[in-house]
Structure formats: C-alpha cells, structure tokens
C-alpha atoms as a PDB file:
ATOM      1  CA  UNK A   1    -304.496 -26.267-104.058  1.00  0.00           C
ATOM      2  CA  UNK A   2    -302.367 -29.618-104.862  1.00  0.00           C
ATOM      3  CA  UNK A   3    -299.997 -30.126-102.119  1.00  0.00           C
ATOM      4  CA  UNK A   4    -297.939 -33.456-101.678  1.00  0.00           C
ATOM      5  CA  UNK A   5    -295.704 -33.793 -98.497  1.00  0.00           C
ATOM      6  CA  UNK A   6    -292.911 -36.065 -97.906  1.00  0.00           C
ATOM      7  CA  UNK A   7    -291.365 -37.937 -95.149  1.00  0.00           C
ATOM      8  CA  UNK A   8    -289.544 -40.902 -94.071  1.00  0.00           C
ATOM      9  CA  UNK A   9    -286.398 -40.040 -95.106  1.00  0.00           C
ATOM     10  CA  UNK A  10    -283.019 -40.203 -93.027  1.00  0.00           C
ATOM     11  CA  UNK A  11    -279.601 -42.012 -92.910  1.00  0.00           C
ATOM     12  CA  UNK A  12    -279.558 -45.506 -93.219  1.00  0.00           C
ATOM     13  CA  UNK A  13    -276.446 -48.547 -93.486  1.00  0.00           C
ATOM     14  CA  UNK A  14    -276.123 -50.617 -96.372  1.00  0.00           C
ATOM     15  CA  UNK A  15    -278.799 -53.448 -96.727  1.00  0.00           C
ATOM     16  CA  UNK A  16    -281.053 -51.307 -94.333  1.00  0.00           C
ATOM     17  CA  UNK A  17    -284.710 -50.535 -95.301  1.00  0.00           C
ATOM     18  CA  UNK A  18    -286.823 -46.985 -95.590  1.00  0.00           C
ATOM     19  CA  UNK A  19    -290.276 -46.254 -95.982  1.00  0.00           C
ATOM     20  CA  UNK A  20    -291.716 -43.074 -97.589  1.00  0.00           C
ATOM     21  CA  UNK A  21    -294.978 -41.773 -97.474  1.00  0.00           C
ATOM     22  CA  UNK A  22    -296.322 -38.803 -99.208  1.00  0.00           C
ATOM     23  CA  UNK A  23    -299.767 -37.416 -98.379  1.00  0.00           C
ATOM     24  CA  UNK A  24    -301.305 -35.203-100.875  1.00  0.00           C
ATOM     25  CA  UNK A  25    -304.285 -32.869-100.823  1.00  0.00           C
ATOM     26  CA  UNK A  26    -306.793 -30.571-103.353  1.00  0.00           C
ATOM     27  CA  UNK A  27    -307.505 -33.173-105.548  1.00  0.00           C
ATOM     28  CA  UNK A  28    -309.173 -36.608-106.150  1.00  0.00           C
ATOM     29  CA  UNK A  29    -306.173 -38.721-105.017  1.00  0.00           C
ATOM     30  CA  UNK A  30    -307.815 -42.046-105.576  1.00  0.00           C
ATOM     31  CA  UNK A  31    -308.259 -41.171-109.529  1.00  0.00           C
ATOM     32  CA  UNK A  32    -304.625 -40.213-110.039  1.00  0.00           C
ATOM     33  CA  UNK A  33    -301.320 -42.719-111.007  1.00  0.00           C
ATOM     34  CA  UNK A  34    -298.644 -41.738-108.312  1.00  0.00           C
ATOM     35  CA  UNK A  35    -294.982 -41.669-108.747  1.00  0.00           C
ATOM     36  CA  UNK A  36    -292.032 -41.897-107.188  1.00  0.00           C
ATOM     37  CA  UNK A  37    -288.499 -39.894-108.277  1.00  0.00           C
ATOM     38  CA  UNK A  38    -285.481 -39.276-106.982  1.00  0.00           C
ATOM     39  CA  UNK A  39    -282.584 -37.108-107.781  1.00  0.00           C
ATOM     40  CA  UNK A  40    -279.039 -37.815-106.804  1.00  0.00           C
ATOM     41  CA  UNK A  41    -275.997 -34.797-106.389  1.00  0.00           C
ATOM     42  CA  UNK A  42    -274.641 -33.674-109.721  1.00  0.00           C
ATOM     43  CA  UNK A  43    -277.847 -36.301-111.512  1.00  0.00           C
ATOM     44  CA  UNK A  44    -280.882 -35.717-113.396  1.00  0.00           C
ATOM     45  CA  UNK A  45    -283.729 -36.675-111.753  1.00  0.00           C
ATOM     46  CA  UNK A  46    -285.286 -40.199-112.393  1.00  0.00           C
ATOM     47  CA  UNK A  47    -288.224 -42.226-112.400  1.00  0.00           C
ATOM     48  CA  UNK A  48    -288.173 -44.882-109.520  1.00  0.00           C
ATOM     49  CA  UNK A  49    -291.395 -46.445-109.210  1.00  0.00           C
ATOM     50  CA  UNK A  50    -295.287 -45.786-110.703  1.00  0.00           C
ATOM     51  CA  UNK A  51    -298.592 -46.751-109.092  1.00  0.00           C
ATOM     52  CA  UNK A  52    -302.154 -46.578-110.880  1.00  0.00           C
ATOM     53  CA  UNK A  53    -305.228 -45.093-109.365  1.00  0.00           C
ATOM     54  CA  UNK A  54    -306.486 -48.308-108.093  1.00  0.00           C
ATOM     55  CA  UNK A  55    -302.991 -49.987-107.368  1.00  0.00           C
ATOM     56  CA  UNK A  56    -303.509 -52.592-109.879  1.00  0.00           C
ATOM     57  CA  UNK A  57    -300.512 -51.353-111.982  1.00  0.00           C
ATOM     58  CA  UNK A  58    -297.243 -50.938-110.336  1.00  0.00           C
ATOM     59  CA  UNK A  59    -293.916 -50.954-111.916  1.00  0.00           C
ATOM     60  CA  UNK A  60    -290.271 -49.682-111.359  1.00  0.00           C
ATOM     61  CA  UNK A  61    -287.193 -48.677-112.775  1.00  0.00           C
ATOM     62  CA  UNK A  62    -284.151 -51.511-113.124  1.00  0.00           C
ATOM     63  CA  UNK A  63    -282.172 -50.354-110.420  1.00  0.00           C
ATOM     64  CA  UNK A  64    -284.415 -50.837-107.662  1.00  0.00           C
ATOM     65  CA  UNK A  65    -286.375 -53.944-109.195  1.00  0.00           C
ATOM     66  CA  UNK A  66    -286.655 -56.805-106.621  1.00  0.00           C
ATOM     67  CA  UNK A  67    -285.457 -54.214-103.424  1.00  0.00           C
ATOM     68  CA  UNK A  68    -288.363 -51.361-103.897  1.00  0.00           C
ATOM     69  CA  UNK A  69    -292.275 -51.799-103.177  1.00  0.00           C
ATOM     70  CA  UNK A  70    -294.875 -48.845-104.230  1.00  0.00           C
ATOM     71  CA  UNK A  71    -298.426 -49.092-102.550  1.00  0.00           C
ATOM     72  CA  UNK A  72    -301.305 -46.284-101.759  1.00  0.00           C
ATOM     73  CA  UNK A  73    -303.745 -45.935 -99.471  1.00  0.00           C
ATOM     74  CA  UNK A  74    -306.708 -44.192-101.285  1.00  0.00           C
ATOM     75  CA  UNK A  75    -308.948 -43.476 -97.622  1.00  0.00           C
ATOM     76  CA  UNK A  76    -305.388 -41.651 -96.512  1.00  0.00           C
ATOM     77  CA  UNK A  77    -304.484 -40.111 -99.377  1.00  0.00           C
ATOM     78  CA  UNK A  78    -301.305 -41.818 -98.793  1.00  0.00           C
ATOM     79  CA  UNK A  79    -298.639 -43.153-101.183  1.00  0.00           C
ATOM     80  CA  UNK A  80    -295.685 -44.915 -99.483  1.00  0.00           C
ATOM     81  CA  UNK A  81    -291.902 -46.232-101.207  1.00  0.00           C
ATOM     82  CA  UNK A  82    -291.016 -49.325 -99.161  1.00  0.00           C
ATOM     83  CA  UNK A  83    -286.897 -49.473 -99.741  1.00  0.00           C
ATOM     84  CA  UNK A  84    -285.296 -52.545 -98.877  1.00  0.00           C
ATOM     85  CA  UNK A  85    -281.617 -53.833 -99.348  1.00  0.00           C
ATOM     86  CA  UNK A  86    -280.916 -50.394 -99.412  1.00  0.00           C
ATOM     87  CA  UNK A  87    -277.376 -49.232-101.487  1.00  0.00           C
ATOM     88  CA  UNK A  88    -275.003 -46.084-101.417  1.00  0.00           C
ATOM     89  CA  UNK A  89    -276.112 -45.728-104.731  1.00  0.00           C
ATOM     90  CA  UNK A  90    -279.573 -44.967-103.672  1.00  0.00           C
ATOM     91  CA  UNK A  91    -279.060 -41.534-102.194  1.00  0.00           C
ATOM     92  CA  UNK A  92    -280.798 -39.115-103.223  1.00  0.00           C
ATOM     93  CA  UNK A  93    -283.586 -36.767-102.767  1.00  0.00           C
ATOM     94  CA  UNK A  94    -286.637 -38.637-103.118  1.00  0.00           C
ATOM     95  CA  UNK A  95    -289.808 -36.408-104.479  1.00  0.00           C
ATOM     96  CA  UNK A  96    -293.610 -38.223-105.384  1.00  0.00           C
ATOM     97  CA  UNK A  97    -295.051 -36.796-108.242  1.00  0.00           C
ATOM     98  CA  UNK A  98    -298.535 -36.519-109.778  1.00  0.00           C
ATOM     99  CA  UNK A  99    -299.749 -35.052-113.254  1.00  0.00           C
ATOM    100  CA  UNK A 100    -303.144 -33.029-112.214  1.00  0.00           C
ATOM    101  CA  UNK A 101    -304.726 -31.362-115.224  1.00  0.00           C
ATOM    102  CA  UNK A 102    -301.617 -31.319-117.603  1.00  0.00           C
ATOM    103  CA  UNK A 103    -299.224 -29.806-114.659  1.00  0.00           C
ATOM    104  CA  UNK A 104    -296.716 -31.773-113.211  1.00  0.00           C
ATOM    105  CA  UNK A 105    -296.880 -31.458-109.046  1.00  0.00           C
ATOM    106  CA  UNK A 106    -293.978 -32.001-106.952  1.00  0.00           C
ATOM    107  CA  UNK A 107    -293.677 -32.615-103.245  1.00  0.00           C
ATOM    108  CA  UNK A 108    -290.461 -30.209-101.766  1.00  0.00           C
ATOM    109  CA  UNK A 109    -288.545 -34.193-101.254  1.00  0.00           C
ATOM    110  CA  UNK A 110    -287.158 -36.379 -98.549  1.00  0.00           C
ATOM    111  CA  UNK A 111    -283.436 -36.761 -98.278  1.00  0.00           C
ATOM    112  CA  UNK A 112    -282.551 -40.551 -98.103  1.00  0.00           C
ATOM    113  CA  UNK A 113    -278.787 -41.059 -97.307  1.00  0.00           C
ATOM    114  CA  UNK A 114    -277.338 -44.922 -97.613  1.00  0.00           C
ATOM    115  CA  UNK A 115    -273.515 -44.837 -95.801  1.00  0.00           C
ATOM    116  CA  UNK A 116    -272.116 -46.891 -93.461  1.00  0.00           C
END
C-alpha cells in the first residue's frame, strides 16, 4: 500500500536551516508530482512547495519563496524540503503529500518548531 514517512523535523533558532525527507513506498514514485504542506496550531493546512515527476517543475508558496528548496531523488524514493532562514512563523507540522489514483496520501508529519 502507499506509505510516505517523514523526518527531519525538530527545534530550531531563528535564521537556522531544516531538511525534510519523506520516503514513500507502493507506488511508482518517479511518475508522481510531490508536495510539501504544513499545518500550523489553530491553521488550515497549506501548500508549501510542489515538485514534478522528473524535478523539472518546482514551485512554492510566497511565504517561503527565496528561503525553501524542494528536490527528489527518484532511485530513493526520496523527496526532501531544504528550509533555510528559518522564522517563528514557520512552525508547523510539516506533511508530503501525493495524489495516487484520485486519493490524496498523507505522510503522519514532522513537527518543525522555529523559537529562540
């Protein structure tokens, strides 16, 4: 079955950087755009950054324009969310997402916390 696991979160200072990864299983990954979300206390939960299949596409909401970098590894089965310049307004739970067949998979999310 479609499983997506995240990690790399954790508490970080202002200005600091992150990296996510997400490694997914039971399906083609190397055919499938990739996304990134994240979901902040009391928030809906938003769009942060999209990959396509071959990497060739990338883009990324406003707020983290300039300070976030998406990238995949297709032989890994690996997508990753470089964070950089990191803000207190970037905490949140940070999920990567994938549309498989007309369903929407989640992975269970990383907690990223940005405090001095």
């Amino acid at each position: 079955q479609v499983q997506l696991v995240e990690s790399g979160g954790g508490l970080v200072q202002p200005g600091g950087s992150l990296r996510l990864s997400c490694v997914v299983s039971g399906f083609t990954f190397s055919s499938y755009t990739m996304r990134w979300y994240r979901q902040a206390p009391g928030k809906e939960r938003e769009l942060v950054a999209t990959i396509s299949s071959t990497g060739g596409i990338r883009s990324f909401a406003n707020s983290v324009k300039g300070r976030f970098t998406i990238s995949r590894d297709n032989a890994k089965s690996t997508v990753y969310l470089q964070m950089n310049s990191l803000k207190p307004e970037d905490t949140a739970v940070y999920y990567c997402h994938v549309t498989y067949r007309d369903t929407d998979y989640w992975g269970q999310g990383t907690q990223v916390t940005v405090s001095s």
